[in-house]
N, C-alpha and C. Protein backbone atom coordinates (compact mmCIF):
# COMPACT_ATOMS: atom_id res chain seq x y z
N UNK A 1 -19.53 -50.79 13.71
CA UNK A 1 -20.95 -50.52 13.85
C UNK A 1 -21.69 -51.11 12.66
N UNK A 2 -22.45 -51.54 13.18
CA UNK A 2 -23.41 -52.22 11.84
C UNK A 2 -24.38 -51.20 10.95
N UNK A 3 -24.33 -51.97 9.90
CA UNK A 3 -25.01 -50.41 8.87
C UNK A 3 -26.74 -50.98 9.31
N UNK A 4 -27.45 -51.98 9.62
CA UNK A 4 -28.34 -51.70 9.65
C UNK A 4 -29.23 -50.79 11.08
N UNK A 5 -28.33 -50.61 12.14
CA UNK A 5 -28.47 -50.04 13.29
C UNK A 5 -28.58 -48.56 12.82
N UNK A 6 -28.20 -48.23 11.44
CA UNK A 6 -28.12 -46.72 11.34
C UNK A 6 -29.12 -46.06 10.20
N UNK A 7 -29.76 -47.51 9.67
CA UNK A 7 -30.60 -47.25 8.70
C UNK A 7 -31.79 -46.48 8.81
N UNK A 8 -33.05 -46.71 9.92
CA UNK A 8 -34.29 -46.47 10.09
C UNK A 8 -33.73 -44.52 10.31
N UNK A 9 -32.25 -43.72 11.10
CA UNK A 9 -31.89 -42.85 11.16
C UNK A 9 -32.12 -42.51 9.39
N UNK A 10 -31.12 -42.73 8.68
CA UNK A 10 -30.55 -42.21 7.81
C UNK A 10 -31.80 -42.48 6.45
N UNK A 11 -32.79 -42.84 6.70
CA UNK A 11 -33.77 -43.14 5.73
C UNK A 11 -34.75 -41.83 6.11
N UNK A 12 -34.69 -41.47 7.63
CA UNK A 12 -35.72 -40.27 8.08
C UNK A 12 -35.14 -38.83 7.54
N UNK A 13 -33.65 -39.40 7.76
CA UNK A 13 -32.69 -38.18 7.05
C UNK A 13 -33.25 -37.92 5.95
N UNK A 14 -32.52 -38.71 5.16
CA UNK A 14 -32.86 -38.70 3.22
C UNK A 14 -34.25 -38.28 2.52
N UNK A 15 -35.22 -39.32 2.72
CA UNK A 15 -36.24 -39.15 2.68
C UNK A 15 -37.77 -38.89 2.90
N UNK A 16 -37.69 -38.34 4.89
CA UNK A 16 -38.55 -38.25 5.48
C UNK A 16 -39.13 -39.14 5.60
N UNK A 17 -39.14 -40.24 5.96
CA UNK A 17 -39.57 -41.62 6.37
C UNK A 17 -40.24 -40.75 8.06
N UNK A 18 -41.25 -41.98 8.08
CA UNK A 18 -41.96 -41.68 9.81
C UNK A 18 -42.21 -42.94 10.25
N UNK A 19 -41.82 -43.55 11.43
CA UNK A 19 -42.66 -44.87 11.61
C UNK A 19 -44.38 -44.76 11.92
N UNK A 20 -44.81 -45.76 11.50
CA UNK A 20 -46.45 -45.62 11.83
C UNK A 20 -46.99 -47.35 11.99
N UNK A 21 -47.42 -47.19 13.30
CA UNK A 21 -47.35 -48.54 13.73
C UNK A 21 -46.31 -49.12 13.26
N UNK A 22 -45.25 -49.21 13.41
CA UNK A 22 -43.89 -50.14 13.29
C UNK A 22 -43.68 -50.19 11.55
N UNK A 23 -44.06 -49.63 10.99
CA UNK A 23 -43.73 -49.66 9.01
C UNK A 23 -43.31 -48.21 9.36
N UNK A 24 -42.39 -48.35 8.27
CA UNK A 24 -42.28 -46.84 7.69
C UNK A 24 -42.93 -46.22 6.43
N UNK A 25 -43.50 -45.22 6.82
CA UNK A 25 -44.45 -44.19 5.33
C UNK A 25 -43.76 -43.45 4.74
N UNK A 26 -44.03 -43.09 3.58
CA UNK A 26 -43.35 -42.01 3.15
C UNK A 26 -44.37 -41.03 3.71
N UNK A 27 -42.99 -40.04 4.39
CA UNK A 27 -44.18 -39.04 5.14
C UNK A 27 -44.58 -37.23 3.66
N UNK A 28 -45.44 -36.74 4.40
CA UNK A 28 -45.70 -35.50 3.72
C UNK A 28 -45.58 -34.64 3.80
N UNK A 29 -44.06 -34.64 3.13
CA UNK A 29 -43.41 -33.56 3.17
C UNK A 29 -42.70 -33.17 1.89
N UNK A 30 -42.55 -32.01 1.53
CA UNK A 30 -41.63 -31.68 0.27
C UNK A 30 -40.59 -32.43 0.51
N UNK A 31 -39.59 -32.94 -1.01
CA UNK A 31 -38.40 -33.65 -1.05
C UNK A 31 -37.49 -32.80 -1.62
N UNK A 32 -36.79 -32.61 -1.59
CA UNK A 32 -35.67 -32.01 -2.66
C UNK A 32 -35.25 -33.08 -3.51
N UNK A 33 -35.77 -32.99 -5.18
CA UNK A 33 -35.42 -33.93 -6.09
C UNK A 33 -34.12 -33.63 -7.19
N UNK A 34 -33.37 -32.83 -6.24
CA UNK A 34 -32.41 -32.47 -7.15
C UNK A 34 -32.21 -31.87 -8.05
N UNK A 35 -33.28 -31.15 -8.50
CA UNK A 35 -33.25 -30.76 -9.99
C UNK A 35 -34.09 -31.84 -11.01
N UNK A 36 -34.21 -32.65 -10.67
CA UNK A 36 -34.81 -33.63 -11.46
C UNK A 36 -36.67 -33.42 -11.90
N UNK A 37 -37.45 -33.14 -12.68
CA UNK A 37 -38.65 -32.63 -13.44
C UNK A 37 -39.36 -33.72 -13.60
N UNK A 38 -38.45 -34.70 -13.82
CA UNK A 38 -39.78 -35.78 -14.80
C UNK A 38 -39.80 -35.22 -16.10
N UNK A 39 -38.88 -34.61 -16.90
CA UNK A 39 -38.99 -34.31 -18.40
C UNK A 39 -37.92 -35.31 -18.78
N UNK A 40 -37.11 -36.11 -18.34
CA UNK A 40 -36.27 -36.98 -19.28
C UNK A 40 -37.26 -37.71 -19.35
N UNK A 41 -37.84 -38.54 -18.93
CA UNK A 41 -38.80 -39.69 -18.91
C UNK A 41 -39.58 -39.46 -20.69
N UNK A 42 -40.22 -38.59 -20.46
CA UNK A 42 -41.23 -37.77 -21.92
C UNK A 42 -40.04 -37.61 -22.61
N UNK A 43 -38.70 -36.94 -22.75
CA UNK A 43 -38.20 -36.89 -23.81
C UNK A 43 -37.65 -38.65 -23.97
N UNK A 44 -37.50 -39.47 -23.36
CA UNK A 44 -37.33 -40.85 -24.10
C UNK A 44 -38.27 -40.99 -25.08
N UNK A 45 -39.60 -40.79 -24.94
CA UNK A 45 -40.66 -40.89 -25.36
C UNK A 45 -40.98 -40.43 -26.77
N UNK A 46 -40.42 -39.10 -26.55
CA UNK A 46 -40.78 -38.14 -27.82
C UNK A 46 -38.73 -38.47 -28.71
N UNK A 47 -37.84 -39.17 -28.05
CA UNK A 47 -37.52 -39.02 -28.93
C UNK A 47 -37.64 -40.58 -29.72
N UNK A 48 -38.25 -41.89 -29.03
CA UNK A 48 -38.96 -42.86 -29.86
C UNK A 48 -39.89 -42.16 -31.08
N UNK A 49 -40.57 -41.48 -30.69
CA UNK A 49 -41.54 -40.68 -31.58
C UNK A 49 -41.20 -40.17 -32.53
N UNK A 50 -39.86 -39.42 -32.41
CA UNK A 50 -39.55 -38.54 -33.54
C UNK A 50 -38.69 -39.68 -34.44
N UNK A 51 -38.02 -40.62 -33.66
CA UNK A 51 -37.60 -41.38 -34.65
C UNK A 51 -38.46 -42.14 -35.68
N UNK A 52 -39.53 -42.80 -35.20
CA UNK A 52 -40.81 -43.51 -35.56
C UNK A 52 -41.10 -42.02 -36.93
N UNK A 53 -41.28 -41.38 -36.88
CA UNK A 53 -41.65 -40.18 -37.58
C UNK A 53 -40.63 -39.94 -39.23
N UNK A 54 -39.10 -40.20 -38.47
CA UNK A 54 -38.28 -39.87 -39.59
C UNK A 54 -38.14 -40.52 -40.02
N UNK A 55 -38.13 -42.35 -39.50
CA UNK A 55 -38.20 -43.48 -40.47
C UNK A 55 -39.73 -43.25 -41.55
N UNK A 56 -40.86 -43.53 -40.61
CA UNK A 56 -42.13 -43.07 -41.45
C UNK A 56 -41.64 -42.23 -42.64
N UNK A 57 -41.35 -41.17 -42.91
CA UNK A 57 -40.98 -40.26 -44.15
C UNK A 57 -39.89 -40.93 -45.06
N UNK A 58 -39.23 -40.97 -44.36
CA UNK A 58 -38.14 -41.91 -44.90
C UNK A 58 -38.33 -43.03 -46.23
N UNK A 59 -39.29 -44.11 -45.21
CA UNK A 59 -40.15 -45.27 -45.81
C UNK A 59 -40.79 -44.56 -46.99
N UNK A 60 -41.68 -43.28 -46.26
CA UNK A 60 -42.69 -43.33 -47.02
C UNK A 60 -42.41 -42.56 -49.18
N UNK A 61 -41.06 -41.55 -48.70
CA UNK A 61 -40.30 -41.88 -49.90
C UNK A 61 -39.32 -42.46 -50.44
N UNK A 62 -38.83 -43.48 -49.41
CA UNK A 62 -38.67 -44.46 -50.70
C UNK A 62 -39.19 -45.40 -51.20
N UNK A 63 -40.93 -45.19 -50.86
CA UNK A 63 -41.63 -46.32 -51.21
C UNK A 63 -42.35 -45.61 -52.18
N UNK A 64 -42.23 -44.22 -52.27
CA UNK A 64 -42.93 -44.25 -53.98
C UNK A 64 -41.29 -43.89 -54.86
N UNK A 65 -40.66 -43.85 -54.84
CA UNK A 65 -39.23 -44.23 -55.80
C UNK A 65 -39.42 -45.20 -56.11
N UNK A 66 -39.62 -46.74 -54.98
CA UNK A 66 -39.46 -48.02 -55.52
C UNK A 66 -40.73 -47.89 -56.23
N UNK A 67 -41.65 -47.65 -56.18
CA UNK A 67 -42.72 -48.21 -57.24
C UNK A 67 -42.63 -47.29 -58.28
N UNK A 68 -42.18 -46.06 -58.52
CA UNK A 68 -42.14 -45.20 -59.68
C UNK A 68 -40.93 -45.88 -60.26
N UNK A 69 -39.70 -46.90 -59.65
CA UNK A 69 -38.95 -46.87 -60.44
C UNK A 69 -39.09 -48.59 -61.02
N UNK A 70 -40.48 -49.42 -60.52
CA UNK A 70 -40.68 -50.34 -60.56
C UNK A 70 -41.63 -50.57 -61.97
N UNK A 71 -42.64 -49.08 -62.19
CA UNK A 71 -43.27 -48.94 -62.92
C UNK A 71 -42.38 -48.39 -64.33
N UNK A 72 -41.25 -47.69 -64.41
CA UNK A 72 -40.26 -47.15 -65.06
C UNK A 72 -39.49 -48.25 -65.75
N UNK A 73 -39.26 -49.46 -65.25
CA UNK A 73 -39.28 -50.37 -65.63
C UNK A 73 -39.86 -51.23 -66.62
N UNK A 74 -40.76 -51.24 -65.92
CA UNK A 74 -41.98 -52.05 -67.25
C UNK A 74 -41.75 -51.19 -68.16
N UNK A 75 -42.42 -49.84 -68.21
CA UNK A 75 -43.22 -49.23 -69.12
C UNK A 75 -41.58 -48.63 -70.41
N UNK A 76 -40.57 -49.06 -69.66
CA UNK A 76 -39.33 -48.48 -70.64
C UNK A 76 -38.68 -49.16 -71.17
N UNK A 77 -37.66 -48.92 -72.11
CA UNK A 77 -37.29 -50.09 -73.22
C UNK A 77 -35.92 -49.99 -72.63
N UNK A 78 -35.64 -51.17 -73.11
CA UNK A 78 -33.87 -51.35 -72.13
C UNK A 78 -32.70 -50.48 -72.07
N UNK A 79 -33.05 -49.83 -73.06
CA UNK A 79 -31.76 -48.38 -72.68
C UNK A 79 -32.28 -47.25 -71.87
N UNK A 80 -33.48 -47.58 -71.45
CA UNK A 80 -33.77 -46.42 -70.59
C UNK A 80 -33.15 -46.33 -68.97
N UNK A 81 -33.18 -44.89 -68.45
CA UNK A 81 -32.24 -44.70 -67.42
C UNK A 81 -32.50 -45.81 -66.02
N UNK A 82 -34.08 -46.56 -65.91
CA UNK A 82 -34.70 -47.47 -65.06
C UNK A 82 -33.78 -48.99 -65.46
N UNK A 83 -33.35 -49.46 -66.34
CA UNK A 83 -33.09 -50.28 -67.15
C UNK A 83 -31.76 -50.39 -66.81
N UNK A 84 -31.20 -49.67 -67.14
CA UNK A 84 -29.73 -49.71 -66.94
C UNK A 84 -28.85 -49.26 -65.38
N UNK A 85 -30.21 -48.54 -64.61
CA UNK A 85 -29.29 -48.58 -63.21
C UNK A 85 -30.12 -49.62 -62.73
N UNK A 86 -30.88 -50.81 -63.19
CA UNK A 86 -31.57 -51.76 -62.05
C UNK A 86 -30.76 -52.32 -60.78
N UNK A 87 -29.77 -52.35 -60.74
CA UNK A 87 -28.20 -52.95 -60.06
C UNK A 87 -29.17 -51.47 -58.66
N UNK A 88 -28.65 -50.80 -59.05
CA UNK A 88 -28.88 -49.84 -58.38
C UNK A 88 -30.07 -49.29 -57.01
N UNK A 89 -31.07 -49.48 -58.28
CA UNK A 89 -32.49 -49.69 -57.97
C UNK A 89 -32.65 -50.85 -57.37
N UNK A 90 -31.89 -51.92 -57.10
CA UNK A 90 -32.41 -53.15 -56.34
C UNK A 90 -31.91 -52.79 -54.77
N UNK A 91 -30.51 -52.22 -54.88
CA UNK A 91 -29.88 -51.92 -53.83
C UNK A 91 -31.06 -50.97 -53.10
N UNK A 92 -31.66 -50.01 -53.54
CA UNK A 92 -32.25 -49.03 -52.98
C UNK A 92 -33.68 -49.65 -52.33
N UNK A 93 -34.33 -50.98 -53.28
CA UNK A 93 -35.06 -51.55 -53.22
C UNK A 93 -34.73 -52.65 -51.36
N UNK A 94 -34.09 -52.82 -51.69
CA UNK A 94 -33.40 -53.94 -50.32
C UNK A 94 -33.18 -53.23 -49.02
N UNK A 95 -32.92 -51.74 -48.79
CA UNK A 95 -32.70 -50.84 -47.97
C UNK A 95 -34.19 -50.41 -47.93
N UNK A 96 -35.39 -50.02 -48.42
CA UNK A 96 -36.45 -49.88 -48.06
C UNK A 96 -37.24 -50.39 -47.38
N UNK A 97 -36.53 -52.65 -47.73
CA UNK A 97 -36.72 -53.67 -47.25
C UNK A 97 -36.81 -53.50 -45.74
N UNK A 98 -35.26 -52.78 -45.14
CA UNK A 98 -34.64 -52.91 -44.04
C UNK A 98 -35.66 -51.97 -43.39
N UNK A 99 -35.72 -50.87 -43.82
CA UNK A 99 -36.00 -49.76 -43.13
C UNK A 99 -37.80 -49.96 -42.77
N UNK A 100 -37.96 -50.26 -43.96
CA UNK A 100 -39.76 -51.10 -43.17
C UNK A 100 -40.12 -51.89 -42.27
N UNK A 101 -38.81 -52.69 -42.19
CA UNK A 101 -38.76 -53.41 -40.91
C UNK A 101 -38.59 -53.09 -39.35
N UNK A 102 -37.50 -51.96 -39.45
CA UNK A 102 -37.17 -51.26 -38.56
C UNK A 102 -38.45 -50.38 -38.32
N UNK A 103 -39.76 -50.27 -39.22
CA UNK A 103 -40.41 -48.77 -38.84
C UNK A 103 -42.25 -50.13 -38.11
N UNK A 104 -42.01 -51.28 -38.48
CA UNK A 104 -42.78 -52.04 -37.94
C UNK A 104 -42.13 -52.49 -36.76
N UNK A 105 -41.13 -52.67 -36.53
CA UNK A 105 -41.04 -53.14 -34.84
C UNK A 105 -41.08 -51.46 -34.24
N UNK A 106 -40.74 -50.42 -35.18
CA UNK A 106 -41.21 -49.14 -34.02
C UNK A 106 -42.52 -48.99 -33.54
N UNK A 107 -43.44 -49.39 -34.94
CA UNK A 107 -44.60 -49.00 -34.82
C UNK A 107 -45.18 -50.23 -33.48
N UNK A 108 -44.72 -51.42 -33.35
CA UNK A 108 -45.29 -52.29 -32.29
C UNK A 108 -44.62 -51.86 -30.82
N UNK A 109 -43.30 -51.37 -30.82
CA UNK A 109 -43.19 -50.68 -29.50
C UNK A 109 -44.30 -49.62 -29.19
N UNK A 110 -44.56 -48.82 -30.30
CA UNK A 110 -45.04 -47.29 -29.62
C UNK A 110 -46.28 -48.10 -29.61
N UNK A 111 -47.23 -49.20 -29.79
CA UNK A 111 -48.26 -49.28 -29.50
C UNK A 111 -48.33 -50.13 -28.00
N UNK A 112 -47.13 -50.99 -27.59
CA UNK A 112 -47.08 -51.58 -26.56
C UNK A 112 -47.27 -49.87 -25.20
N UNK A 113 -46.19 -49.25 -25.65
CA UNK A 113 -45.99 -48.09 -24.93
C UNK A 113 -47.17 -47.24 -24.43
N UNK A 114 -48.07 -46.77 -26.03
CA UNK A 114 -49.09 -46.21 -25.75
C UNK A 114 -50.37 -46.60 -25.94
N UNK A 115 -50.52 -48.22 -25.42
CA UNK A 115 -51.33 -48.64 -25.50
C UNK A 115 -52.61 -48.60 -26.89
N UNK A 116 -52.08 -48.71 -27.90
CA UNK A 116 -53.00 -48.51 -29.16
C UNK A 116 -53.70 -49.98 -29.19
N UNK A 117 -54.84 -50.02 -29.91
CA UNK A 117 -55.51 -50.81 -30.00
C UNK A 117 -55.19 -51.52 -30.99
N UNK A 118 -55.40 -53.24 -31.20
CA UNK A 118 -54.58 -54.20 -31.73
C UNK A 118 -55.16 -53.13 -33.30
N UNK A 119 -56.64 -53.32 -33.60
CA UNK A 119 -57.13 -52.39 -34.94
C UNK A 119 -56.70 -51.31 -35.28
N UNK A 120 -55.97 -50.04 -34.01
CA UNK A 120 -55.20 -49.13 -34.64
C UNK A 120 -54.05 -49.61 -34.93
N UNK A 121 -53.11 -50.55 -34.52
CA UNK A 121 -51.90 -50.98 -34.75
C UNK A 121 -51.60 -51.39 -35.81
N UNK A 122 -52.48 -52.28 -36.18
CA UNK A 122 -52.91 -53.29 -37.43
C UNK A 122 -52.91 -52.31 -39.25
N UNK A 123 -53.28 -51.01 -38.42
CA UNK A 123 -54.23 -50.21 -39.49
C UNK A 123 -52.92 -49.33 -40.03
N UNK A 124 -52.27 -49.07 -38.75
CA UNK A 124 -51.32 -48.31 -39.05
C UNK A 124 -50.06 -48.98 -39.93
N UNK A 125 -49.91 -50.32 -39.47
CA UNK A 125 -48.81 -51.08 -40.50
C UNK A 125 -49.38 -51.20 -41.37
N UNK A 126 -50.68 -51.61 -42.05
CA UNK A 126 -50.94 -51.57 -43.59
C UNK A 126 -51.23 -50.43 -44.18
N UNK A 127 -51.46 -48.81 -43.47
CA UNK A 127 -51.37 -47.91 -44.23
C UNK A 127 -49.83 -47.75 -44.93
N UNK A 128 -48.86 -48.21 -43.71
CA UNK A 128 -47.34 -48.22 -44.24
C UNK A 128 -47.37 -48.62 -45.52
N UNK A 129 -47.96 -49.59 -45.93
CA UNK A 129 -47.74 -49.91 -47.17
C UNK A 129 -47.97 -49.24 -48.58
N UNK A 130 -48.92 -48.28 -48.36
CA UNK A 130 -49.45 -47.60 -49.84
C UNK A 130 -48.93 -46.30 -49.69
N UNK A 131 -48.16 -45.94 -50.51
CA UNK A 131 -47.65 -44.71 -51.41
C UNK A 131 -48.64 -43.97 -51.06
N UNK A 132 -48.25 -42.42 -50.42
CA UNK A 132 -48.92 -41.53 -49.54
C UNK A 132 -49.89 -41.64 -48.98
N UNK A 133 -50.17 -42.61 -48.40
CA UNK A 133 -51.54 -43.26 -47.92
C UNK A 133 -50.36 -43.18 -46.24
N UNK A 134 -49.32 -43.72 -46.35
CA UNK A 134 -48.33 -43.55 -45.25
C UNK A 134 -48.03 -42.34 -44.60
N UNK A 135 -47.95 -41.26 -45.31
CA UNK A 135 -47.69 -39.96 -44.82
C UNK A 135 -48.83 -40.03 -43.83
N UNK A 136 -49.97 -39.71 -43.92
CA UNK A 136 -51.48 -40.31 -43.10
C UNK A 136 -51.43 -40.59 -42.10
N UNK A 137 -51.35 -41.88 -41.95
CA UNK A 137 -50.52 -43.06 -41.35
C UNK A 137 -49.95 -42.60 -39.87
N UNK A 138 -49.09 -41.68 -40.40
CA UNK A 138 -47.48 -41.45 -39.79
C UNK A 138 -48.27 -40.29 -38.46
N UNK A 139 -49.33 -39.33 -39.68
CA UNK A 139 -49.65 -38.48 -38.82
C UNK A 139 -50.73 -38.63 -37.79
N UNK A 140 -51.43 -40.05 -38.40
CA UNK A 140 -52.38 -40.21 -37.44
C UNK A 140 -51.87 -40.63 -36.35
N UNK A 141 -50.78 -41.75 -36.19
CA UNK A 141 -49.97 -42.17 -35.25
C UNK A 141 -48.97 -41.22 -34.26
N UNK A 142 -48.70 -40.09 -34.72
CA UNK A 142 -48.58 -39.17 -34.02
C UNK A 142 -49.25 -38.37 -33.39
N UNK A 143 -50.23 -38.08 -33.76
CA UNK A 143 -51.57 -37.87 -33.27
C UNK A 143 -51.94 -38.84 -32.05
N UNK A 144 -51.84 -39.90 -31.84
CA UNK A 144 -52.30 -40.68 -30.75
C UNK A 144 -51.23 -40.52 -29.60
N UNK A 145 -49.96 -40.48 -30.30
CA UNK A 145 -48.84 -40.07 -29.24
C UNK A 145 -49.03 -39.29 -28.42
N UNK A 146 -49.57 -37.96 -29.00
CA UNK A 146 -49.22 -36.36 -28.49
C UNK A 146 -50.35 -36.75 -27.76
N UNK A 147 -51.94 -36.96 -27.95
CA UNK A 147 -53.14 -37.55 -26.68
C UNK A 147 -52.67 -38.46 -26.13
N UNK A 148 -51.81 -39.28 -26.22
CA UNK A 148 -51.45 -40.10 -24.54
C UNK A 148 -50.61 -39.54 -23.87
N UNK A 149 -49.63 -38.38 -24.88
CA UNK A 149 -48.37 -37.68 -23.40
C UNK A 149 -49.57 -36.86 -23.15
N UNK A 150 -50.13 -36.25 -23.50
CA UNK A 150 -51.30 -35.66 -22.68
C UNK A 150 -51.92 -35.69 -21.59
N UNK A 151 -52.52 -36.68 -22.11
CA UNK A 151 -53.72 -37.48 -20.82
C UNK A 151 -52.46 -37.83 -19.83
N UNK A 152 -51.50 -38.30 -20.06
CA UNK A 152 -50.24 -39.21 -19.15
C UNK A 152 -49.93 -37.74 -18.21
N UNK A 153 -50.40 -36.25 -18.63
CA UNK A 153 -49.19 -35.13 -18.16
C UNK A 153 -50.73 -34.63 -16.66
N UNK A 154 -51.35 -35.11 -17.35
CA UNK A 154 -52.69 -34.44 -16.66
C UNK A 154 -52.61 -34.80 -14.81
């Protein structure tokens, strides 16, 4: 028996299909979705978000370490504790590198995602840059999140 002889059946089965003028509709009727909510969808979402969030903090202290330990530097004489772990401090310096990088391609997903405007996008990667000016930043951008799962839930 051929499977498509059993299809237009087994589609009315499954999903309440109706023909109407020769197409099939989805007709209107309750479905049984299994258990399924529509909350994984939003938690992909929120957990982009929360990651975007823990890098943000992340960044945002170790970007005043690197400049407190950049300024610790200058201002100290070579046996001081800035001085003698620089080895150290560069390493920590190069991983801040990474992790800023990683928190700018987040920040350009979540704006593709939630549609932010090129000027909020823009605004939000150069707040990244200034020592608690980022914390800000982080929260304003979360802030736009939580109003688009919003408006998106309505």
């Amino acid at each position: 028996m051929d499977g498509r002889a059993q299809e237009p059946g087994l589609r009315a089965a499954v999903v309440g299909l109706r023909p109407v003028r020769g197409v099939h509709v989805v007709a209107d009727v309750e479905r049984d979705t299994g258990g399924f909510t529509g909350e994984g969808i939003l938690d992909v979402v929120s957990g982009l978000a929360k990651t975007y969030r823990v890098i943000a903090y992340v960044v945002g202290i170790n970007l005043i370490f690197v400049i407190g330990a950049w300024i610790g530097q200058l201002t100290t004489d070579d046996t001081s504790w800035f001085n003698r772990n620089s080895d150290m401090i560069g390493v920590i310096d190069m991983i801040h590198g990474y992790l800023f990088m990683a928190l700018l391609v987040l920040i350009a997903v979540l704006s593709r995602r939630h549609r932010w405007t090129p000027a909020f996008t823009i605004t939000t990667m150069l707040f990244a840059t200034i020592p608690l000016v980022s914390f800000w930043a982080e929260h304003r951008a979360t802030q736009a999140i939580r109003a688009d799962r919003a408006e998106s839930t309505l």
